[in-house]
Protein backbone atom coordinates (compact mmCIF):
# COMPACT_ATOMS: atom_id res chain seq x y z
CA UNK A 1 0.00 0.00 0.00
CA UNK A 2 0.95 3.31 -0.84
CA UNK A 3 2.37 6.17 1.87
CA UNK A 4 -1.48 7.07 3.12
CA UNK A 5 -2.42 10.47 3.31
CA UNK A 6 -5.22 12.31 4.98
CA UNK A 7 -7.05 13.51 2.26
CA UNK A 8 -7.24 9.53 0.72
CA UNK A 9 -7.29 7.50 3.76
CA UNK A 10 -10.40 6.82 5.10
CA UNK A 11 -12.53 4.02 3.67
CA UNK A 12 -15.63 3.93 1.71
CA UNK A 13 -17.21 1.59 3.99
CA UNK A 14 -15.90 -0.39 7.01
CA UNK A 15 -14.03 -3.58 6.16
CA UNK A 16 -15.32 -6.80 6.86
CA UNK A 17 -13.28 -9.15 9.13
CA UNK A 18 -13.90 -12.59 10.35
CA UNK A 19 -11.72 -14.39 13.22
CA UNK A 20 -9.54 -16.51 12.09
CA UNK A 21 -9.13 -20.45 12.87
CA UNK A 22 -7.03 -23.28 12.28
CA UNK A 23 -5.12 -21.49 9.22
CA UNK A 24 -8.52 -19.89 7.53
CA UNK A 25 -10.47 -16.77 7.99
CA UNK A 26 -13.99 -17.88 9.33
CA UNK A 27 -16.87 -15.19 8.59
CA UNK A 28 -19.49 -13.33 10.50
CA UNK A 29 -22.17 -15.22 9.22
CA UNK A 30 -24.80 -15.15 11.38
CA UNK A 31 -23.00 -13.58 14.01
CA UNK A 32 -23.52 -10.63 15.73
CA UNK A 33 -20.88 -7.66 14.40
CA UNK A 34 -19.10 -4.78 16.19
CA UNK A 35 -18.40 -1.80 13.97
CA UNK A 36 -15.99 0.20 15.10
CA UNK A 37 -15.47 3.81 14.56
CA UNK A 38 -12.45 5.65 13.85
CA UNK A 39 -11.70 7.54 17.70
CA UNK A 40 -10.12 10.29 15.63
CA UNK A 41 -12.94 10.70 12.39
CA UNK A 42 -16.26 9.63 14.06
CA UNK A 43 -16.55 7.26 11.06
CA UNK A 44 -17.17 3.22 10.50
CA UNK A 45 -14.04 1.48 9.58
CA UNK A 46 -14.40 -2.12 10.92
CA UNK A 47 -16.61 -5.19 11.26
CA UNK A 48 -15.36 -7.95 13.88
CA UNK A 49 -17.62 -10.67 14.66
CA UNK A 50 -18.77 -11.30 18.15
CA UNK A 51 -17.21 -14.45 18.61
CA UNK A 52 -19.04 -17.53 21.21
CA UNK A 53 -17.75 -19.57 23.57
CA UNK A 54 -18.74 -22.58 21.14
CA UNK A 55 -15.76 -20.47 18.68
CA UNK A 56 -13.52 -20.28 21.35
CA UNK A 57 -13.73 -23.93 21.68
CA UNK A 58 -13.38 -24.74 18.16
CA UNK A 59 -10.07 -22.37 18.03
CA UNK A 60 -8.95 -24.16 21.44
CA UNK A 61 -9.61 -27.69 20.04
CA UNK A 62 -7.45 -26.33 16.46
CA UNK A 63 -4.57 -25.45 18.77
CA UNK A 64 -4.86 -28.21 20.67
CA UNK A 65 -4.66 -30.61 17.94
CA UNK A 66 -1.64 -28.67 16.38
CA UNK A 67 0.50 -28.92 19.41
CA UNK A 68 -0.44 -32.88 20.17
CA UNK A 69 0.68 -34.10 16.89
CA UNK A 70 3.80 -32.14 17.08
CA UNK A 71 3.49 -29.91 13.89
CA UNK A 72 4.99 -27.44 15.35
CA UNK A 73 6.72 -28.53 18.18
CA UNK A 74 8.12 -31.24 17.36
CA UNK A 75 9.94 -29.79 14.36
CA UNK A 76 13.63 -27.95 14.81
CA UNK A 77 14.86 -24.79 15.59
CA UNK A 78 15.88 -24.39 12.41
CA UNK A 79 12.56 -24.76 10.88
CA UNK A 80 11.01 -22.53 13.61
CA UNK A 81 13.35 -19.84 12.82
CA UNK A 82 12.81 -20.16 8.90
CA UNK A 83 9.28 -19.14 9.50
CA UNK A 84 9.52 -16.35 11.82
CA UNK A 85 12.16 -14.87 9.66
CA UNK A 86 9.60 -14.83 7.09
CA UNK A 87 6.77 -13.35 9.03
CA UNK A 88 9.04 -10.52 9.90
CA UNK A 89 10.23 -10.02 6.41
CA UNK A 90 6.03 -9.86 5.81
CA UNK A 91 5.51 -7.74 8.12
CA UNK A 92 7.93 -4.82 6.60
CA UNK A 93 6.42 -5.81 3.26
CA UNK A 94 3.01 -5.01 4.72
CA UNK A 95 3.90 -2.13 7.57
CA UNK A 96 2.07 0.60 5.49
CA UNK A 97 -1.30 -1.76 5.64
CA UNK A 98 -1.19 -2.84 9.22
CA UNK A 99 0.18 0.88 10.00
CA UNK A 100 -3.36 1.76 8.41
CA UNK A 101 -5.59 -0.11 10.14
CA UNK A 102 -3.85 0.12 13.46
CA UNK A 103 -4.40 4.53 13.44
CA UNK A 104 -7.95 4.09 11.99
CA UNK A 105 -8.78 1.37 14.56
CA UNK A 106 -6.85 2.84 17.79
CA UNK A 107 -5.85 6.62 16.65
CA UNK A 108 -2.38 6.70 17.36
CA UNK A 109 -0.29 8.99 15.04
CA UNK A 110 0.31 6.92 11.57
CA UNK A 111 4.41 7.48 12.05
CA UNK A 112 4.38 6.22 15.30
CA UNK A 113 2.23 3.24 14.03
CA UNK A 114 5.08 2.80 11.68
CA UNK A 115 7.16 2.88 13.68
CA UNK A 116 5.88 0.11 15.78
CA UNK A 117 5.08 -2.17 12.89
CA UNK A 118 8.89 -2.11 12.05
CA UNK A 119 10.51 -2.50 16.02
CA UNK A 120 7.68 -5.52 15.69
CA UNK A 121 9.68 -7.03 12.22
CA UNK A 122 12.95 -6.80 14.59
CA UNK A 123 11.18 -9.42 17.00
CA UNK A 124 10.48 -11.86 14.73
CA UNK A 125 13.92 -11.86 13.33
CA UNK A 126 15.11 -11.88 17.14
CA UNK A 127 13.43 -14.43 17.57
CA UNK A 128 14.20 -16.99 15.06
CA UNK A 129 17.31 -16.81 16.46
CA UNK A 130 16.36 -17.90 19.75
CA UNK A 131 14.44 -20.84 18.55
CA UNK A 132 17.55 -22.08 17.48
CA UNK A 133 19.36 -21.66 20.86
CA UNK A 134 16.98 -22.64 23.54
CA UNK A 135 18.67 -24.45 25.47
CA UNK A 136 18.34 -27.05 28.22
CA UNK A 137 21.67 -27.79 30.58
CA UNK A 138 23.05 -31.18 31.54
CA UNK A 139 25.20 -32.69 34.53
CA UNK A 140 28.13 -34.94 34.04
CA UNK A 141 28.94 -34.63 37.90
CA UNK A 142 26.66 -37.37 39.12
CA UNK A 143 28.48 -40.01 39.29
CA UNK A 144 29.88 -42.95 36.84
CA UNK A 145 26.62 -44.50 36.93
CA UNK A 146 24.60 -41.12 36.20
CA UNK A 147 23.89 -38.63 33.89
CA UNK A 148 21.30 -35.98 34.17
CA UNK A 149 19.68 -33.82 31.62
CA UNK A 150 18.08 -30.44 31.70
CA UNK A 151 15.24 -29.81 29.23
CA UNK A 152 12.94 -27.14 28.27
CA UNK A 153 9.55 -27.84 26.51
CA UNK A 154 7.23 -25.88 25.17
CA UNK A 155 4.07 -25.16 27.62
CA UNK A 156 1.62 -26.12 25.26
CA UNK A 157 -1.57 -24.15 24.07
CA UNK A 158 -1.27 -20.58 25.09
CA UNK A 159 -4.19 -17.60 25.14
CA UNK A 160 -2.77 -14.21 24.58
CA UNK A 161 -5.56 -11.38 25.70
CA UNK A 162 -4.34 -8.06 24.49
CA UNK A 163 -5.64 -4.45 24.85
CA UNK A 164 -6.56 -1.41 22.96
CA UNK A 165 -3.69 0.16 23.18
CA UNK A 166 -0.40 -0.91 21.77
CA UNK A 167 -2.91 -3.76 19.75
CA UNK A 168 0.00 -5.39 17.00
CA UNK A 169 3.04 -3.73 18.91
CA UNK A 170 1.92 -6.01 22.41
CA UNK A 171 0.87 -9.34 20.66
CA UNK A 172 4.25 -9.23 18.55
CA UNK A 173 6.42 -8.65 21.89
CA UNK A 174 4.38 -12.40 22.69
CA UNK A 175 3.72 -14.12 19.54
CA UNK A 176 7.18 -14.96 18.05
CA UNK A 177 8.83 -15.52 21.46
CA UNK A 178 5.19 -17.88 22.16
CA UNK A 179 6.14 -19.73 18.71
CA UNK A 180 10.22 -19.90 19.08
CA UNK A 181 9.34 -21.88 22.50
CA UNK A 182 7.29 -24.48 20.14
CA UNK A 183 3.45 -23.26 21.69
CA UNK A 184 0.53 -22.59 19.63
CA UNK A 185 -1.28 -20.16 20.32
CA UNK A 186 -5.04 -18.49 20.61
CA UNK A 187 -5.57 -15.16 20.31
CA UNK A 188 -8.58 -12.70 21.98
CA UNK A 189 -7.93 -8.86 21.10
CA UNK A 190 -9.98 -5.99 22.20
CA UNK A 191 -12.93 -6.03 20.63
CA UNK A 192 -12.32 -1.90 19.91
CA UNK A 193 -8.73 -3.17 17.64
CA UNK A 194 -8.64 -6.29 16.30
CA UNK A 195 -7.80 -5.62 12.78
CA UNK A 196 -4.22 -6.13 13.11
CA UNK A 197 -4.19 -9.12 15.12
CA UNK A 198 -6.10 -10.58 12.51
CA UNK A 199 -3.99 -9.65 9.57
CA UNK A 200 -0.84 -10.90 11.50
CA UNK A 201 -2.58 -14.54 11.71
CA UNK A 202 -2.99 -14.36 7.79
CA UNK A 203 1.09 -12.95 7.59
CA UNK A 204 1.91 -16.43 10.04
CA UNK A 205 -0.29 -18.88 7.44
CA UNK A 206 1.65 -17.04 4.60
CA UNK A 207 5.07 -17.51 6.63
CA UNK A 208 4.72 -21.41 6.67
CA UNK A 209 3.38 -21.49 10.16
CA UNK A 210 1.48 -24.91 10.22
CA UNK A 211 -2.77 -24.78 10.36
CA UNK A 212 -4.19 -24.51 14.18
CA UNK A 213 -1.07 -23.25 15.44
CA UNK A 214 -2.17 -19.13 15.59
CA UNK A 215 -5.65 -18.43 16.34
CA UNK A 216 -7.79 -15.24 16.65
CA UNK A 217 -10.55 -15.11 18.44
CA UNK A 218 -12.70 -11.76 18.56
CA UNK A 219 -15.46 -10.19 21.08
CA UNK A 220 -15.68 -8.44 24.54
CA UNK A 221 -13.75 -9.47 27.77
CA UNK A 222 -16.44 -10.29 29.86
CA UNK A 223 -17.43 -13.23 27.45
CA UNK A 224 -14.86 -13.95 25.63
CA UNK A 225 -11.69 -13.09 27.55
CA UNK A 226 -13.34 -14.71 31.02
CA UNK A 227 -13.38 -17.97 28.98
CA UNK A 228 -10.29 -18.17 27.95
CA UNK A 229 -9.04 -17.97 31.82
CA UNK A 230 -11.46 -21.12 32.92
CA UNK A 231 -10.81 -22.69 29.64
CA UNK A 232 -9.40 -26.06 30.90
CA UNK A 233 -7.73 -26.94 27.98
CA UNK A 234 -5.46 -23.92 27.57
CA UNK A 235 -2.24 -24.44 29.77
CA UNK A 236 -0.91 -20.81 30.07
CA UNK A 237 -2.15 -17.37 29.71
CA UNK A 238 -1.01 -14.10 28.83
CA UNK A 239 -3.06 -11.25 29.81
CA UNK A 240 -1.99 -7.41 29.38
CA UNK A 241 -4.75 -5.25 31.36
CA UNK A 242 -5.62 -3.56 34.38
CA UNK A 243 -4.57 -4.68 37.74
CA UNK A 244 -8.09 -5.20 38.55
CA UNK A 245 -8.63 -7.27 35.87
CA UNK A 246 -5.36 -8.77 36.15
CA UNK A 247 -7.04 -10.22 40.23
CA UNK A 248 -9.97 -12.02 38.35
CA UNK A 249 -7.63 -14.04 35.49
CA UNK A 250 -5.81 -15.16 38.64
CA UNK A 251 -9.23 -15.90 40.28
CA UNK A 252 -10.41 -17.84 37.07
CA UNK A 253 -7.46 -19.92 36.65
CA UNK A 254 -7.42 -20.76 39.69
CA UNK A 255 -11.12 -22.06 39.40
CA UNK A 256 -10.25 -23.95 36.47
CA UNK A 257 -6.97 -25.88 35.70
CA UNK A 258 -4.05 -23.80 37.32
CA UNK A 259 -2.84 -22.70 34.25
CA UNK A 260 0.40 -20.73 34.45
CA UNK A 261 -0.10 -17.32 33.73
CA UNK A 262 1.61 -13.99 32.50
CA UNK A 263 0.40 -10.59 33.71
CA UNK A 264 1.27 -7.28 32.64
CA UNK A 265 -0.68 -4.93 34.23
CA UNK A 266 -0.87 -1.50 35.77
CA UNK A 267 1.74 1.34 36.52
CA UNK A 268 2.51 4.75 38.32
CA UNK A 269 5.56 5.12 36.52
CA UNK A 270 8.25 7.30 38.73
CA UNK A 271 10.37 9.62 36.36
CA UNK A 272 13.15 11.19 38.71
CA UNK A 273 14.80 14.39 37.59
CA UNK A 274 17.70 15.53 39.55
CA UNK A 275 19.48 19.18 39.23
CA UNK A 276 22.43 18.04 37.73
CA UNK A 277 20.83 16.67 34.61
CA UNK A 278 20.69 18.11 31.27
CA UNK A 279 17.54 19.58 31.92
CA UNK A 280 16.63 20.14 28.35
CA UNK A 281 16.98 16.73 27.02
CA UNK A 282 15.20 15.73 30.36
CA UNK A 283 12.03 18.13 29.72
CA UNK A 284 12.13 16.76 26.38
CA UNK A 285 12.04 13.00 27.72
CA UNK A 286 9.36 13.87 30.52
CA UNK A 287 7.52 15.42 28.00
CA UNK A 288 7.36 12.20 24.85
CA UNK A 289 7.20 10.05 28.77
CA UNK A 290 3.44 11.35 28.90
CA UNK A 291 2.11 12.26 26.30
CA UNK A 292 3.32 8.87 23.45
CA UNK A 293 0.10 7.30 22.52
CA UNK A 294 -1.43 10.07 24.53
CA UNK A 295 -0.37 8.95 27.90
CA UNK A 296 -2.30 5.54 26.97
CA UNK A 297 0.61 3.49 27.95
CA UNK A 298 0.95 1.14 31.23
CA UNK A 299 4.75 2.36 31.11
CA UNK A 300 4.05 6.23 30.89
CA UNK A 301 5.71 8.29 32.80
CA UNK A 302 2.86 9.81 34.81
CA UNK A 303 4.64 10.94 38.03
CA UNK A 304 7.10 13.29 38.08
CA UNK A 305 9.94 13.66 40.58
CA UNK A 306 12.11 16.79 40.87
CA UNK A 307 14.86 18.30 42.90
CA UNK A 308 12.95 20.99 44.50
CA UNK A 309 15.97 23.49 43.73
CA UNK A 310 14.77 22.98 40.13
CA UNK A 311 11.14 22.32 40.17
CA UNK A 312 9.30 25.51 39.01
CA UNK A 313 11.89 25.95 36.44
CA UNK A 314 11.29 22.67 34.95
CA UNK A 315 7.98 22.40 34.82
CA UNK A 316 8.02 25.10 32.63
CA UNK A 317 10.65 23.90 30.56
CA UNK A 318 7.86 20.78 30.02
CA UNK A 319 4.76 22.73 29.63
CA UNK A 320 6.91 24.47 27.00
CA UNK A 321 8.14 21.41 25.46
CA UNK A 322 4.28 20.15 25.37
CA UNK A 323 2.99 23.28 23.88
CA UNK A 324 5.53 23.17 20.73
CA UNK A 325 3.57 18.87 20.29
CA UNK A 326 1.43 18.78 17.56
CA UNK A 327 -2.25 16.85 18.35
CA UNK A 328 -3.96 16.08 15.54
CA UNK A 329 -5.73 14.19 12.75
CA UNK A 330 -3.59 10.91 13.24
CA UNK A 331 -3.36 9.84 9.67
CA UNK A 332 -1.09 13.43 9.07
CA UNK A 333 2.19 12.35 9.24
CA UNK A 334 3.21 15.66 10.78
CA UNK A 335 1.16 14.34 14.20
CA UNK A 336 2.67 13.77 17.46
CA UNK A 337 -0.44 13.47 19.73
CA UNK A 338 -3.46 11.84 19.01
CA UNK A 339 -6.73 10.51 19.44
CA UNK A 340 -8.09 9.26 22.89
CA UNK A 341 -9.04 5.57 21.62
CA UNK A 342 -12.24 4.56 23.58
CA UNK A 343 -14.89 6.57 24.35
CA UNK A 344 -15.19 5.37 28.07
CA UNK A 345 -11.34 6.15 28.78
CA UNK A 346 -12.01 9.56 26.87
CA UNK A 347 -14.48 10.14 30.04
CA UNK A 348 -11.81 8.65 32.76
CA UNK A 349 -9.27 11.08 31.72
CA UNK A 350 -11.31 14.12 31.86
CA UNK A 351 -12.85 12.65 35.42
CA UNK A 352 -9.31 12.40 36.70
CA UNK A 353 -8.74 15.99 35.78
CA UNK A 354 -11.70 17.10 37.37
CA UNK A 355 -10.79 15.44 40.61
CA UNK A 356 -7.11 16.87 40.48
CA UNK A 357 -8.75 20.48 40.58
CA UNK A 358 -11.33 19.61 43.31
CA UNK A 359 -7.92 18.52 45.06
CA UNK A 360 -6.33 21.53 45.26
CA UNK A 361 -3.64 20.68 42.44
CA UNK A 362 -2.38 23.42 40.76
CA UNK A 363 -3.35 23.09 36.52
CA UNK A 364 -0.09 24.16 35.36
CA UNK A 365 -1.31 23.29 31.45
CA UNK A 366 -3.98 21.61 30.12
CA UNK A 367 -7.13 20.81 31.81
CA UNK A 368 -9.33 19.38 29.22
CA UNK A 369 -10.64 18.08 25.79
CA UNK A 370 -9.81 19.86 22.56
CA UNK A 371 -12.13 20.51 19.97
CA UNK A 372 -10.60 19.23 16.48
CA UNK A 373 -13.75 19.21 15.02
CA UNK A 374 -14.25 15.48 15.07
CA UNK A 375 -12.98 12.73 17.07
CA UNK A 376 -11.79 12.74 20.84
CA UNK A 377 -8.91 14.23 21.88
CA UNK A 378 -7.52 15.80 25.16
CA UNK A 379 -4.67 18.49 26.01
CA UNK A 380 -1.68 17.42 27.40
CA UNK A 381 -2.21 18.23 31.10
CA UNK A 382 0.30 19.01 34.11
CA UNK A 383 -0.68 19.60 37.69
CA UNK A 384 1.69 20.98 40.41
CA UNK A 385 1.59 21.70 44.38
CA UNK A 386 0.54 17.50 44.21
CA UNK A 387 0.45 15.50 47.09
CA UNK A 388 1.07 12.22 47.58
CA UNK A 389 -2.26 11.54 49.15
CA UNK A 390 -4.22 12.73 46.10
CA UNK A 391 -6.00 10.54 43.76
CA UNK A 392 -4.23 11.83 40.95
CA UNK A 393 -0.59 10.93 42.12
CA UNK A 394 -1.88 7.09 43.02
CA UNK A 395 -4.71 5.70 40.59
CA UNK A 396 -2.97 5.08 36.95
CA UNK A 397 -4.95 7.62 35.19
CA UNK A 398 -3.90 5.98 31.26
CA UNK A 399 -3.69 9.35 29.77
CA UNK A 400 -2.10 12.42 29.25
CA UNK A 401 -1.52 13.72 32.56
CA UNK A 402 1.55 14.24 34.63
CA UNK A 403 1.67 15.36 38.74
CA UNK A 404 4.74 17.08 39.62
CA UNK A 405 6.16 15.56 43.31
CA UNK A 406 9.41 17.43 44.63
CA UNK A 407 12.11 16.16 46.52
CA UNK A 408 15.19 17.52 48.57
CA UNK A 409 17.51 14.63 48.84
CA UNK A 410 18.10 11.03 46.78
CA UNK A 411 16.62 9.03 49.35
CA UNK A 412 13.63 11.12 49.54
CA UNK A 413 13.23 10.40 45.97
CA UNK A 414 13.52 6.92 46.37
CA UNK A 415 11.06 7.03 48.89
CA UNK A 416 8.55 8.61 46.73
CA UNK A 417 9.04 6.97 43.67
CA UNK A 418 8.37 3.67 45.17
CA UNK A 419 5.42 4.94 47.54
CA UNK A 420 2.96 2.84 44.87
CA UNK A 421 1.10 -0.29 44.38
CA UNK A 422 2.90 -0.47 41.53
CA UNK A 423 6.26 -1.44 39.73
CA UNK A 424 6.17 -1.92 36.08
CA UNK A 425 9.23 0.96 34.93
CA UNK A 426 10.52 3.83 36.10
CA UNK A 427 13.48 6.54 34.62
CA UNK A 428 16.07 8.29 35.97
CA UNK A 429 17.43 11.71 34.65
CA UNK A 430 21.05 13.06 36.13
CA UNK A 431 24.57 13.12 35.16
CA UNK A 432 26.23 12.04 38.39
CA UNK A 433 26.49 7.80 37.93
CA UNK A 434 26.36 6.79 41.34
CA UNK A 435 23.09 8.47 41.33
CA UNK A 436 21.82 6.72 38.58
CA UNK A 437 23.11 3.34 39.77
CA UNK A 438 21.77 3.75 43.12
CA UNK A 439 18.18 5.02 41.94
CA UNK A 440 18.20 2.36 39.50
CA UNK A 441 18.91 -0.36 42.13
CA UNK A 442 16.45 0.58 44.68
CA UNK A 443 13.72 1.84 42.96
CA UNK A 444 11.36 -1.05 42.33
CA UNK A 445 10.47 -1.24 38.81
CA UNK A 446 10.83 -3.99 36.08
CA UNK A 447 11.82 -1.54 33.57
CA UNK A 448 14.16 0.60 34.07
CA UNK A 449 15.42 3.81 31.65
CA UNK A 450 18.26 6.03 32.54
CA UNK A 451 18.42 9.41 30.75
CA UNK A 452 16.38 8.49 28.34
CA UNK A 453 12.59 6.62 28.74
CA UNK A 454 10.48 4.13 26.42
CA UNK A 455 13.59 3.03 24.90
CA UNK A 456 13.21 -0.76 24.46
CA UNK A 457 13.99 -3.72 21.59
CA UNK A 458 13.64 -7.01 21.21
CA UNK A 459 16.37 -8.05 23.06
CA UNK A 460 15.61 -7.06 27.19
CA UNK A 461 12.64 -8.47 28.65
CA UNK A 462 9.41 -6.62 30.17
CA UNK A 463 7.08 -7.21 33.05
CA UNK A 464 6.53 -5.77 36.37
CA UNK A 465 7.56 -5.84 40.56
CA UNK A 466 4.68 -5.64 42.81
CA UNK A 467 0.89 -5.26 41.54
CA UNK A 468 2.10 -4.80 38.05
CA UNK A 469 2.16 -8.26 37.37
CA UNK A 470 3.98 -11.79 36.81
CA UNK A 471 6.77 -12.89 34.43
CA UNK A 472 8.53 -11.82 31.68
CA UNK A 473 8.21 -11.25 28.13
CA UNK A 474 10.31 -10.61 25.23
CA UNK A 475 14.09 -11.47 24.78
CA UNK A 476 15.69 -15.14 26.07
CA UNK A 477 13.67 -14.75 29.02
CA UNK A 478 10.57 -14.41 26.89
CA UNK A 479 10.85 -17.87 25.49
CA UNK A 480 11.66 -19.68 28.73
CA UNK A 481 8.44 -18.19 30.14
CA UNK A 482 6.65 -20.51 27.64
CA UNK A 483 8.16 -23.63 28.71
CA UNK A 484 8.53 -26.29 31.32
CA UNK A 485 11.55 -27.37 32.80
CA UNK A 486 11.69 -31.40 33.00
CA UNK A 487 14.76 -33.15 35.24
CA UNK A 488 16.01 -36.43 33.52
CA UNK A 489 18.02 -39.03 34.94
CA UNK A 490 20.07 -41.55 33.09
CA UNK A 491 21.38 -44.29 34.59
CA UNK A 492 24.50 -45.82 32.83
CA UNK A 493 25.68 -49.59 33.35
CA UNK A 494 23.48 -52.20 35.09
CA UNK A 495 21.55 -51.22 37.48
CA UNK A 496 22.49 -52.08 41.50
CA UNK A 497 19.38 -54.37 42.56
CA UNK A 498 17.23 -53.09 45.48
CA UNK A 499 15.86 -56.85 45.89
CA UNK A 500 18.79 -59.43 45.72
């Protein structure tokens, strides 16, 4: 597909997807649709069926069969690798398309869509690689009439529930790690964007990945999603969500079969900005922190933590910064900000800011929605004179807006940074390197940025300390997340008789 532009972009009519099952695209049919409209145009541009549990079960059951006759698992690394190298080599080919679909459908800027179409090509190559060197271990120290193996195998059939807001960039930091392990896989996105989880299970079928062994399944949470955490014949889940939500997947599995499970869920993200940094390059950092993907992001850098002697200064230096960010139509590729994606979180964010002033925050910019003419959007919002007490420093508001918390001294900082629930990243912005190492060592985070934040690849893992969730994804550790580890002893010789 050609470079889109705005004037040519939108669609005549919505376009029709099914789900996808066992290597094919199944149709509506009789089904019940969602349309979904464009967050940033007020227009259709979508049609997902509203899948049942009796789909769910027949995507389960294709998965199932795939990984029990070994298709995919039992073949090598090798092979493994050959296909994901493909998929990402498809994906570039197709970035433009999926780029598309993933602004209309979620109304992120089109060059930051782009963007993550392309880091999400770099995991697939990433990870061929590591399908060819997972690795078990073995001991030779046992003894002359022992040997003992190490081995990793895959988990089995794995559900993957992904949310609205990163929808192809969060699947693809699962999905080729998920398949280099030897898993298949069953997918349920947000109902609001599923168009580019469904166009990367037609990119897998294209890529040589065998029939059953990526499945999409579409519809809401509460009927779809809750199933796949009883479902008692999926063996591990993924789920990237809301801590709340996060409680009742670990409530469900536990009802069902004890699946394992990976969370990724909430954060308060801490960004800590000492005087000695170069404060320009840090406003500009705090700034992108909060408002990329307009502060939808469970790693944004919501709460800000300054040296007092600096404070005042510096927040204008990022009100300024914000000012000069250009929120817009998302399909312009001059864009920076977008479109709030879901109506109800359009109506969270403005609630939050609301509360913030009943507070006693001070608005330092911001304060409210925009008026673009069409769509939903809000303005990049900063409050100061922010307690710790107040709502707006504690709940994870998943937008836009940034509290301002100073300190006087490092441990203070620490202190405040990990006064949270919470623990998914965090940043740190100064010059002096024992303050970065010691900041970086005690604050608890599983993410961690210095002098710079959001920086990632496909290489070091994510996940969470605290209420932010369970395991790891991405990189080596990514793939051993998806497997068992199995102990085998080998005797050598004849055996020393227990009954003479």
């Amino acid at each position: 597909m050609d470079q889109i532009s705005t004037r040519q972009s939108l669609p005549a009519e919505p376009r029709d997807f099914g789900f996808y099952v066992d290597g094919a695209r199944v149709p509506a049919a009789e089904r019940a649709v969602f349309i979904r409209h464009s967050p940033a145009h007020d227009v259709p541009v979508t049609r997902i069926p509203k899948c049942t549990e009796g789909d769910l079960d027949m995507a389960v059951d294709a998965a199932r069969r795939a990984f029990d006759d070994r298709r995919w698992s039992g073949l090598s690394g090798q092979a493994r690798a050959a296909v994901l190298l493909k998929a990402g080599a498809l994906i570039r080919a197709r970035a433009e398309e999926i780029a598309y679909w993933e602004t209309l459908e979620n109304g992120k800027p089109i060059a930051q869509a782009r963007g993550e179409v392309l880091g999400c090509a770099d995991m697939y190559e990433y990870a061929s690689g590591l399908a060819r060197s997972l690795h078990g271990d073995s001991f030779n120290n046992l003894g002359d009439g022992m040997m003992g193996l190490v081995t990793r195998e895959p988990v089995g059939v794995v559900g993957i529930i992904t949310p609205w807001n990163f929808p192809f960039l969060i699947l693809c930091e699962r999905v080729p790690y998920i398949l280099a392990s030897g898993c298949t896989i069953v997918v349920k996105p947000s109902e609001m964007t599923s168009a580019t989880s469904l166009i990367l299970a037609q990119i897998l079928t294209e890529a040589g990945l065998p029939d059953g062994c990526m499945n999409v399944v579409t519809g809401s949470g509460s009927t779809i999603g809750q199933a796949m955490a009883e479902h008692p014949r999926i063996d591990m889940l993924s789920f990237t969500g809301s801590t709340a939500v996060g409680r009742r997947v670990v409530e469900a599995a536990g009802r069902s079969n004890f699946k394992k499970l990976g969370l990724e869920l909430g954060g308060k993200n801490p960004q800590v900005v000492f005087a000695d940094a170069d404060l320009e390059d840090a406003a500009d950092g705090v700034a992108f922190g909060i408002a990329f993907n307009t502060g939808q992001c469970c790693v944004s850098g919501s709460r800000l933590i300054v040296e007092r002697s600096v404070a005042d200064r510096f927040a204008e230096m990022v009100r300024d910064k914000l000012a000069k960010a250009v929120t817009g139509d998302p399909l312009d590729e001059a864009t920076q900000i977008g479109a709030i994606t879901t109506e109800a979180q359009n109506r969270t964010i403005l609630s939050y800011i609301e509360k913030g002033k009943e507070e006693g925050a001070r608005l330092i910019c911001g304060g409210g929605a925009l008026d673009m003419g069409q769509g939903q959007y809000i303005a990049p919002t900063i409050f100061g004179d922010v307690t710790a007490e107040m709502v707006i420093a504690r709940d994870e508001i998943f937008g836009p807006v940034l509290t301002i918390l100073p300190f006087d001294t490092l441990d203070e900082a620490i202190a405040i940074a990990n006064d949270t629930d919470y623990g998914l990243a965090a940043s740190v912005w100064t010059k002096d390197i024992d303050k970065a190492l010691v900041v970086t060592r005690r604050v608890q985070a599983g993410r961690f940025w210095v002098n710079c934040t959001l920086a990632g690849g496909p290489e070091l893992p994510l996940g969470g300390f605290k209420q932010s969730g369970w395991g790891r994804e991405a990189g080596k550790y990514g793939v051993e997340e998806y497997t068992q580890i199995k102990s085998v002893h080998i005797e050598i010789g004849k055996r020393r008789p227990w009954i003479a």
